[in-house]
PDB file of N, CA and C in Angstrom:
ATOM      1  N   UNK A   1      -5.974   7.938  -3.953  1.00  0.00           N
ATOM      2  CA  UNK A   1      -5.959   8.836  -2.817  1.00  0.00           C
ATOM      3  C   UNK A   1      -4.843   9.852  -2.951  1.00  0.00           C
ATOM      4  N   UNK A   2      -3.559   9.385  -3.292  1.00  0.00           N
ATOM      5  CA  UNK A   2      -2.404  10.068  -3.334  1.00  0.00           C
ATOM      6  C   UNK A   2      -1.761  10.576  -4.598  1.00  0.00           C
ATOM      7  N   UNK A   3      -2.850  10.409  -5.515  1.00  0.00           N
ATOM      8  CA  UNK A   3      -2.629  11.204  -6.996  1.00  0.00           C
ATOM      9  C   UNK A   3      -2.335  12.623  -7.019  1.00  0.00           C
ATOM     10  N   UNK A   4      -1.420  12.781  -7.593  1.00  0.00           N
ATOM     11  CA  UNK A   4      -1.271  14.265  -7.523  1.00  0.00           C
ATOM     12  C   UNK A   4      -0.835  15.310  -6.751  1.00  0.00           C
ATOM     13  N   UNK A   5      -0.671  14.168  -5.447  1.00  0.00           N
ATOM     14  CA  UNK A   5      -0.335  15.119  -3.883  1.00  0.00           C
ATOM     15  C   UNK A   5       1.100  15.542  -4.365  1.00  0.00           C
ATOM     16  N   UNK A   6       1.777  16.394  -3.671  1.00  0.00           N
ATOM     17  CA  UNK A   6       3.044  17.188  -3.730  1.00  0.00           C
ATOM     18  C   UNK A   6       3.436  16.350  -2.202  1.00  0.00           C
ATOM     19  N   UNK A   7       5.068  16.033  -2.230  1.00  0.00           N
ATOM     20  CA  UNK A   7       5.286  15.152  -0.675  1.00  0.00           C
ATOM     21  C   UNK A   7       4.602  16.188   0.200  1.00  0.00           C
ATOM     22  N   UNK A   8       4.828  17.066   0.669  1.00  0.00           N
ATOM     23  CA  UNK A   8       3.601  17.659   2.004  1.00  0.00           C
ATOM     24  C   UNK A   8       2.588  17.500   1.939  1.00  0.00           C
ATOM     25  N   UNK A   9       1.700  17.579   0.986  1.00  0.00           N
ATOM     26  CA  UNK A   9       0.568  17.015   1.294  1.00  0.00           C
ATOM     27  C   UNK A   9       0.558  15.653   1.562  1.00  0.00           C
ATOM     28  N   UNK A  10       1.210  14.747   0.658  1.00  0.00           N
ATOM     29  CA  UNK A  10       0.537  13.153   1.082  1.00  0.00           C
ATOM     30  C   UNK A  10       1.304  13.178   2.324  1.00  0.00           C
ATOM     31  N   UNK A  11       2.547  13.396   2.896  1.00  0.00           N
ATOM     32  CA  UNK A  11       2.605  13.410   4.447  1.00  0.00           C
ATOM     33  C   UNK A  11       1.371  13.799   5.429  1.00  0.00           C
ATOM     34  N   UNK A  12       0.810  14.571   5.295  1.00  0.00           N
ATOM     35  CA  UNK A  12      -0.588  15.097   5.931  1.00  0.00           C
ATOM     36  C   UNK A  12      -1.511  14.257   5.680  1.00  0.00           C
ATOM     37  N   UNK A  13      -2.261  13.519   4.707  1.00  0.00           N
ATOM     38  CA  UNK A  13      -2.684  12.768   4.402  1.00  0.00           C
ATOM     39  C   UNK A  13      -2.594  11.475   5.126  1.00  0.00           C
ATOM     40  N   UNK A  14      -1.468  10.839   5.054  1.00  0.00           N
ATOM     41  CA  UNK A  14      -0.905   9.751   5.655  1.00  0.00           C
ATOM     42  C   UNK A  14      -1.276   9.735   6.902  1.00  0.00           C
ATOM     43  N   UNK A  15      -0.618  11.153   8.050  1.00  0.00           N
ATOM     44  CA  UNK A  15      -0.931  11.468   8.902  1.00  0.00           C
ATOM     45  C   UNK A  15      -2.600  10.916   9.684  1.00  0.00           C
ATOM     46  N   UNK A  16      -2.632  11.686   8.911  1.00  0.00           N
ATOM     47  CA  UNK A  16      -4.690  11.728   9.003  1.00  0.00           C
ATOM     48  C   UNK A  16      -5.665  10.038   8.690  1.00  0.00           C
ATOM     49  N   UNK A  17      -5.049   9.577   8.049  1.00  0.00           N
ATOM     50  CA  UNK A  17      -5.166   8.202   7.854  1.00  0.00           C
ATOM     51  C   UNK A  17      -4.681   7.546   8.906  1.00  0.00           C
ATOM     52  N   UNK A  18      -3.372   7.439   9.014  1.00  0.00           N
ATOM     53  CA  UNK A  18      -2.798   6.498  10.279  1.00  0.00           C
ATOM     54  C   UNK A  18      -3.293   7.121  11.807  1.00  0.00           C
ATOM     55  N   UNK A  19      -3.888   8.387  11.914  1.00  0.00           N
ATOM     56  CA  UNK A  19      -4.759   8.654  13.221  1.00  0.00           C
ATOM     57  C   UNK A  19      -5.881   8.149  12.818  1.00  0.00           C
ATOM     58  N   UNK A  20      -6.302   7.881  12.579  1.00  0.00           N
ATOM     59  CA  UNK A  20      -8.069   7.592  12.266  1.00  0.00           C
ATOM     60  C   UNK A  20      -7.409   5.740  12.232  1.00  0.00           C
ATOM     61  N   UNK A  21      -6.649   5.470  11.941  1.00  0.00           N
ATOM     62  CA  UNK A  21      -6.358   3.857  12.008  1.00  0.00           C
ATOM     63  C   UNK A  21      -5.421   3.555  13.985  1.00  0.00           C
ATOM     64  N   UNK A  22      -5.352   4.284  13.892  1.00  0.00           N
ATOM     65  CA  UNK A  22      -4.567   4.023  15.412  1.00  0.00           C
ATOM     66  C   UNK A  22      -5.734   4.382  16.343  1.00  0.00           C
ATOM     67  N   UNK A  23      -6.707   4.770  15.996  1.00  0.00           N
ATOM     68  CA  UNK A  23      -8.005   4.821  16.717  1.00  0.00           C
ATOM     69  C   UNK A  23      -8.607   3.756  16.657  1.00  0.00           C
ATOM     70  N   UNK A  24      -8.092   2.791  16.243  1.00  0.00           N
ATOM     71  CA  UNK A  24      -9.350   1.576  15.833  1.00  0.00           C
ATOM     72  C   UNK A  24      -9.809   1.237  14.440  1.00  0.00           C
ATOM     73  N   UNK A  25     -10.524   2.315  14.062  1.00  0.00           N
ATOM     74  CA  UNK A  25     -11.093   2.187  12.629  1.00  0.00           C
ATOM     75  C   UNK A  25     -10.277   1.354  11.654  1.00  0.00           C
ATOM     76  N   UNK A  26     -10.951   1.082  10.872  1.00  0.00           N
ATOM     77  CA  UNK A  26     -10.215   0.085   9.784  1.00  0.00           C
ATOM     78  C   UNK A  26     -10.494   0.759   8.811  1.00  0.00           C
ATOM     79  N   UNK A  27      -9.961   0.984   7.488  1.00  0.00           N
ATOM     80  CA  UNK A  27      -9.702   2.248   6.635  1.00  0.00           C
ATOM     81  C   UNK A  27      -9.351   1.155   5.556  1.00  0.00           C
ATOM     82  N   UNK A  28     -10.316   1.807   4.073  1.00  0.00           N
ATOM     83  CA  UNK A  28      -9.593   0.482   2.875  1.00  0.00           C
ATOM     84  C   UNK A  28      -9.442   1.638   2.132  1.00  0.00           C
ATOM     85  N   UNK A  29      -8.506   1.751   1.861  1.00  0.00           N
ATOM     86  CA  UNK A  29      -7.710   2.441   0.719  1.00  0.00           C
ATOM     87  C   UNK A  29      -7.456   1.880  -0.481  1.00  0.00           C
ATOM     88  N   UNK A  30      -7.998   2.365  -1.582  1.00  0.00           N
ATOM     89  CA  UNK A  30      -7.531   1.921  -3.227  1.00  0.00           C
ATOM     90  C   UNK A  30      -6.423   3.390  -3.606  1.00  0.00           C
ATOM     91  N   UNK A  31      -5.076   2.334  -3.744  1.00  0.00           N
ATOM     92  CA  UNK A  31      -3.831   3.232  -3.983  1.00  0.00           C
ATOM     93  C   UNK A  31      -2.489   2.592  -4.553  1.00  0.00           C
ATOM     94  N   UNK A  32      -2.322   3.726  -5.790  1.00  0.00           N
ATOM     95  CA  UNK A  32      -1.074   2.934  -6.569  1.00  0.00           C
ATOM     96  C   UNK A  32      -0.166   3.293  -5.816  1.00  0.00           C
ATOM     97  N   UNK A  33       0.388   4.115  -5.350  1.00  0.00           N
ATOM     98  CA  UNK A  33       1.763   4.959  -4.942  1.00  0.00           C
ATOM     99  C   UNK A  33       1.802   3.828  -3.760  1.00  0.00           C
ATOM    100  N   UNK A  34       2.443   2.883  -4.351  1.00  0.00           N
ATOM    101  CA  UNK A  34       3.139   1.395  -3.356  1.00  0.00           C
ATOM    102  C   UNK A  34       3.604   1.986  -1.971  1.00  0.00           C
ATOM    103  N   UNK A  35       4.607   2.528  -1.575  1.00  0.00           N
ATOM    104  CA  UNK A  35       5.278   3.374  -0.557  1.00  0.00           C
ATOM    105  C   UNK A  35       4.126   3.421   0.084  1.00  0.00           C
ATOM    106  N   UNK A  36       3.702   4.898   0.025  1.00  0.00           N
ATOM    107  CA  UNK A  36       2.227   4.640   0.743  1.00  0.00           C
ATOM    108  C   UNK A  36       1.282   4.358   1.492  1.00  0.00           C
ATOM    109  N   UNK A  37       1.369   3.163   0.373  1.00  0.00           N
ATOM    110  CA  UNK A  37       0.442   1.626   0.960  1.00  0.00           C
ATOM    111  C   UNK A  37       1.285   0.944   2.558  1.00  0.00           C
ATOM    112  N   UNK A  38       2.324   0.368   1.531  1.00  0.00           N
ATOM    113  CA  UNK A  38       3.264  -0.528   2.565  1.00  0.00           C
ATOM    114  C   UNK A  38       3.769  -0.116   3.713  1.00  0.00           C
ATOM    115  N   UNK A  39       3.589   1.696   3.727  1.00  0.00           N
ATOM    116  CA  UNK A  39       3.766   2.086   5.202  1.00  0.00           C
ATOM    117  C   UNK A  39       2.838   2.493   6.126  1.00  0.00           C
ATOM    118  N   UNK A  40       1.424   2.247   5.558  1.00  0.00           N
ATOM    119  CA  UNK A  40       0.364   2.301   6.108  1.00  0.00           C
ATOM    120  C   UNK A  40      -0.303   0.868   6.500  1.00  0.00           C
ATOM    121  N   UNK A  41      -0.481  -0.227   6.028  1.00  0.00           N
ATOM    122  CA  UNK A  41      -1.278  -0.971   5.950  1.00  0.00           C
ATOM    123  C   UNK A  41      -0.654  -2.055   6.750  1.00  0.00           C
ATOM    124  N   UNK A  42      -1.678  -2.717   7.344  1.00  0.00           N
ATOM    125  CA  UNK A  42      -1.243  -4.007   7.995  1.00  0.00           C
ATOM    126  C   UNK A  42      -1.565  -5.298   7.038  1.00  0.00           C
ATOM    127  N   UNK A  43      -2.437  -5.160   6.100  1.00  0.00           N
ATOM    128  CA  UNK A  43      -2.705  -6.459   5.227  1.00  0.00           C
ATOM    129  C   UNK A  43      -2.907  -5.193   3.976  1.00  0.00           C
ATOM    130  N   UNK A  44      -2.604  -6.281   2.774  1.00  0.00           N
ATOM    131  CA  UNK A  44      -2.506  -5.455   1.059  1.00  0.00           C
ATOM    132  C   UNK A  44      -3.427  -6.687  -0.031  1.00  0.00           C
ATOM    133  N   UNK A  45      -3.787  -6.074  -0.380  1.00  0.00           N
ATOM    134  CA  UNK A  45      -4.576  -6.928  -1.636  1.00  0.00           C
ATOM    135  C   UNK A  45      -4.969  -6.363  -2.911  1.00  0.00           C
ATOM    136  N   UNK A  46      -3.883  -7.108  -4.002  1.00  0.00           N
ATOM    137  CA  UNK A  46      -3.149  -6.710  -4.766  1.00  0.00           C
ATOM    138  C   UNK A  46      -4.248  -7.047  -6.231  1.00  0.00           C
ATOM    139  N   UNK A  47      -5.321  -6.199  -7.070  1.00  0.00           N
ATOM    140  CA  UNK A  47      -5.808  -6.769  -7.945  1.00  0.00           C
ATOM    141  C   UNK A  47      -5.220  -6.381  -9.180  1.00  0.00           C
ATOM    142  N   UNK A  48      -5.371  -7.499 -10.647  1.00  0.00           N
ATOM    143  CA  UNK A  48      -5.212  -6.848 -11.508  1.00  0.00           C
ATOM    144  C   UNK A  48      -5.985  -7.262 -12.509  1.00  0.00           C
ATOM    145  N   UNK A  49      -6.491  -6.329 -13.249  1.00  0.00           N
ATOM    146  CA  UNK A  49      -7.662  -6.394 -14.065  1.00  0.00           C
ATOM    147  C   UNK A  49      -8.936  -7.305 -13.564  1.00  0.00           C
ATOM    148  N   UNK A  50      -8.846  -6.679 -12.396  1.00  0.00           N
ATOM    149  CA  UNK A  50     -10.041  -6.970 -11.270  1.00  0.00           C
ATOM    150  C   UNK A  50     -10.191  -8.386 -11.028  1.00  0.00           C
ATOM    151  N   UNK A  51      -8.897  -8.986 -11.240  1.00  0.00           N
ATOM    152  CA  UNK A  51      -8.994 -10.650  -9.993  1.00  0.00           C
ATOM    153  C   UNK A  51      -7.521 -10.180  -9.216  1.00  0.00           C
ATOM    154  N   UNK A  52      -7.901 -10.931  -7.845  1.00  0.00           N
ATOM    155  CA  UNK A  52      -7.294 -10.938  -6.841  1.00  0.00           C
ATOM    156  C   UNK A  52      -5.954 -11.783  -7.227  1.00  0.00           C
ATOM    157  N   UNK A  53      -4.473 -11.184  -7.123  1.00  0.00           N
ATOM    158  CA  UNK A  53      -3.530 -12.233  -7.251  1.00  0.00           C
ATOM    159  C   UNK A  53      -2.892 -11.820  -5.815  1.00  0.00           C
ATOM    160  N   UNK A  54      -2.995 -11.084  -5.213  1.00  0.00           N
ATOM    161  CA  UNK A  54      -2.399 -11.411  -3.701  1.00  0.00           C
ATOM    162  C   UNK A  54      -3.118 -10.714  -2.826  1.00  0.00           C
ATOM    163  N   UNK A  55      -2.227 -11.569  -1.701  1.00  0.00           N
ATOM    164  CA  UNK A  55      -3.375 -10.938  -0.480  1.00  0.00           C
ATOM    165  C   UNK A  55      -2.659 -11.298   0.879  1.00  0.00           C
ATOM    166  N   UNK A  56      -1.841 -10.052   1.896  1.00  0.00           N
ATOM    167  CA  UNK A  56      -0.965 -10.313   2.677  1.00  0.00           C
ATOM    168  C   UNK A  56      -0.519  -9.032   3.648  1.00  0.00           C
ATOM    169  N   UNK A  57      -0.005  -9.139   4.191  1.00  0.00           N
ATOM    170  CA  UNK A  57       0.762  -8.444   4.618  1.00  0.00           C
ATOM    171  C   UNK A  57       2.079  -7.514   3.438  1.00  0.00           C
ATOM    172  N   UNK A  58       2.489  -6.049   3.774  1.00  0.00           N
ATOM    173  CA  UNK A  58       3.637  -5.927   3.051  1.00  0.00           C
ATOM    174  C   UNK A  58       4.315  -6.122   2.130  1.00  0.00           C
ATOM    175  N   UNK A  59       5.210  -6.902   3.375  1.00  0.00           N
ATOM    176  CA  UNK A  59       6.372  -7.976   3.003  1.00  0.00           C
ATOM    177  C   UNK A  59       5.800  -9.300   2.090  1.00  0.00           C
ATOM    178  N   UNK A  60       4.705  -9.252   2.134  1.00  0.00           N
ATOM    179  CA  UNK A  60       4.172 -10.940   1.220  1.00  0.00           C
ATOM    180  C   UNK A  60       4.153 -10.135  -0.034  1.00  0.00           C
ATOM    181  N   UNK A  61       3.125  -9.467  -0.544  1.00  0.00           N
ATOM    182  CA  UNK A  61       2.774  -8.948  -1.420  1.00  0.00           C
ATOM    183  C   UNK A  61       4.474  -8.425  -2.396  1.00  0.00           C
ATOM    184  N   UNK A  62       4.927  -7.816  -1.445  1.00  0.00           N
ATOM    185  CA  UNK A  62       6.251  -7.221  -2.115  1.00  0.00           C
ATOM    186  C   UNK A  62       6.872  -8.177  -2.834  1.00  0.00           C
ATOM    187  N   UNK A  63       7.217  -9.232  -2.525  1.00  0.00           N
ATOM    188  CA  UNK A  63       8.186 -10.334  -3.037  1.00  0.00           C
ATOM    189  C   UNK A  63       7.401 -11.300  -3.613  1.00  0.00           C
ATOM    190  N   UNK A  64       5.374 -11.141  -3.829  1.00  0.00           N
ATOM    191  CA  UNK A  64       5.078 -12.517  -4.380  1.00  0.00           C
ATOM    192  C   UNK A  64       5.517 -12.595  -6.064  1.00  0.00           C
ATOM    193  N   UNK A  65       5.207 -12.937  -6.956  1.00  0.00           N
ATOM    194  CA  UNK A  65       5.544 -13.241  -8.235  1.00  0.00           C
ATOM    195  C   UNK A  65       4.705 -12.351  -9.013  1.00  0.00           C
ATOM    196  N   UNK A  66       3.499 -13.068  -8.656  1.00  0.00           N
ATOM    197  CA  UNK A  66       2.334 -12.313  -9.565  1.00  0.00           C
ATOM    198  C   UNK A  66       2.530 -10.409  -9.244  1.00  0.00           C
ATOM    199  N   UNK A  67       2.580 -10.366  -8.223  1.00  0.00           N
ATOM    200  CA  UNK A  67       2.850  -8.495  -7.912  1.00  0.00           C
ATOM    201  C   UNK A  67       3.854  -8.019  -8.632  1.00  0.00           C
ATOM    202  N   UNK A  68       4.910  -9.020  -8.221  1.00  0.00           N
ATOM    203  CA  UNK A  68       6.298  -8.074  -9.520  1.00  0.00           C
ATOM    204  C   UNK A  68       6.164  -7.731 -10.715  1.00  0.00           C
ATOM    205  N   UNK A  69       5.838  -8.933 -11.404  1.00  0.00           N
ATOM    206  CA  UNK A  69       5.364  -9.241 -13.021  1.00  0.00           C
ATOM    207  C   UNK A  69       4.309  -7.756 -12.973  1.00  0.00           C
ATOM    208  N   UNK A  70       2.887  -7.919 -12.332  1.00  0.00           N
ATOM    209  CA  UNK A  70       2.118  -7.328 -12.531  1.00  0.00           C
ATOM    210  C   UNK A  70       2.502  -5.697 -12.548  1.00  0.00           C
ATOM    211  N   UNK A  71       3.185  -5.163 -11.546  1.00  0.00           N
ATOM    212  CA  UNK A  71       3.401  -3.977 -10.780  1.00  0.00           C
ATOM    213  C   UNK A  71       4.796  -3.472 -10.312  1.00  0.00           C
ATOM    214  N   UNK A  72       5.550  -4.442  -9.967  1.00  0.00           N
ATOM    215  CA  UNK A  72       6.716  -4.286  -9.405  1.00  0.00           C
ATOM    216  C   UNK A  72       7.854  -3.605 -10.165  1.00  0.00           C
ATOM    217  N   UNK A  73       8.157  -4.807 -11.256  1.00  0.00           N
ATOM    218  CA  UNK A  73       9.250  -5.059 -11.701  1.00  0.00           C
ATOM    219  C   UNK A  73      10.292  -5.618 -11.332  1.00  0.00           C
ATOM    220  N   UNK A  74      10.374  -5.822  -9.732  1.00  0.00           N
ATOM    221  CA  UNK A  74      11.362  -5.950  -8.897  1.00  0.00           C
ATOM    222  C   UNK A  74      11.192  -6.379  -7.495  1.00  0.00           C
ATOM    223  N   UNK A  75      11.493  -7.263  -6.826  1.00  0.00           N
ATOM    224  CA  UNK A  75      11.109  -6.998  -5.637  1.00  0.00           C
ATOM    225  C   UNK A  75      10.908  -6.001  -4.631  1.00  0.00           C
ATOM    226  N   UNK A  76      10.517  -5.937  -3.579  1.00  0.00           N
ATOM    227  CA  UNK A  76      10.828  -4.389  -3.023  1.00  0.00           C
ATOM    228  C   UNK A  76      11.023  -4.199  -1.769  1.00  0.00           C
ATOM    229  N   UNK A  77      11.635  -3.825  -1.056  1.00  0.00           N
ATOM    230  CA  UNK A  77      12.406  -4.237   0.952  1.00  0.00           C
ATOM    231  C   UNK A  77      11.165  -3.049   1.417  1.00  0.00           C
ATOM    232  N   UNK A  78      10.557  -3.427   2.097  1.00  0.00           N
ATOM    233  CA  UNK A  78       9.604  -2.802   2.930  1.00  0.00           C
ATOM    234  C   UNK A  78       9.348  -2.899   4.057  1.00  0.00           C
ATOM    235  N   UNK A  79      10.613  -3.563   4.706  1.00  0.00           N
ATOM    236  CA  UNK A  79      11.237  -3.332   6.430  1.00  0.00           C
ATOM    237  C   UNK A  79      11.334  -2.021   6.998  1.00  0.00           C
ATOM    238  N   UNK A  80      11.739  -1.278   5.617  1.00  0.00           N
ATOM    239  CA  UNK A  80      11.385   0.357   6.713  1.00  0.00           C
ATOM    240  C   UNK A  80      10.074   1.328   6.437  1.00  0.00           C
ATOM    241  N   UNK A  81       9.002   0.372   6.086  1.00  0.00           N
ATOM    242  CA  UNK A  81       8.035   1.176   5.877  1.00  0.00           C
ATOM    243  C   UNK A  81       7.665   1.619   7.054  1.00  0.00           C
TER     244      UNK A  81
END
């Protein structure tokens, strides 16, 4: 979704997503740009090479094992998403 955006655009973007989700709608987004995600989403589900290794909220996903290894590198604080 957020490939390529310049920060003003994916701010607008985001925007437009989180109104259409604060309306109700439920919205599934396939998206690397982590940030993003974790400040949009109420649940994350994390695949790699198309099997499921997590599936959570955020904060779960951020700190599970398999996500770091896979994606991370690191854990990641996503209290101020």
């Amino acid at each position: 979704v957020a490939a390529g955006l310049m920060t003003g655009q994916l701010d607008a973007l985001v925007g437009v997503i989180r109104r259409i989700r604060d309306a109700g709608t439920s919205v599934l987004i396939v998206e690397h740009v982590v940030a993003t995600l974790f400040g949009l989403c109420d649940r994350v589900l994390v695949l790699d090479h198309g099997v499921k290794i997590a599936d959570g909220t955020a904060q779960e996903v951020a700190t599970d094992d398999q996500v770091i290894s896979a994606y991370l590198g690191k854990p990641l604080d996503v209290s101020g998403c």
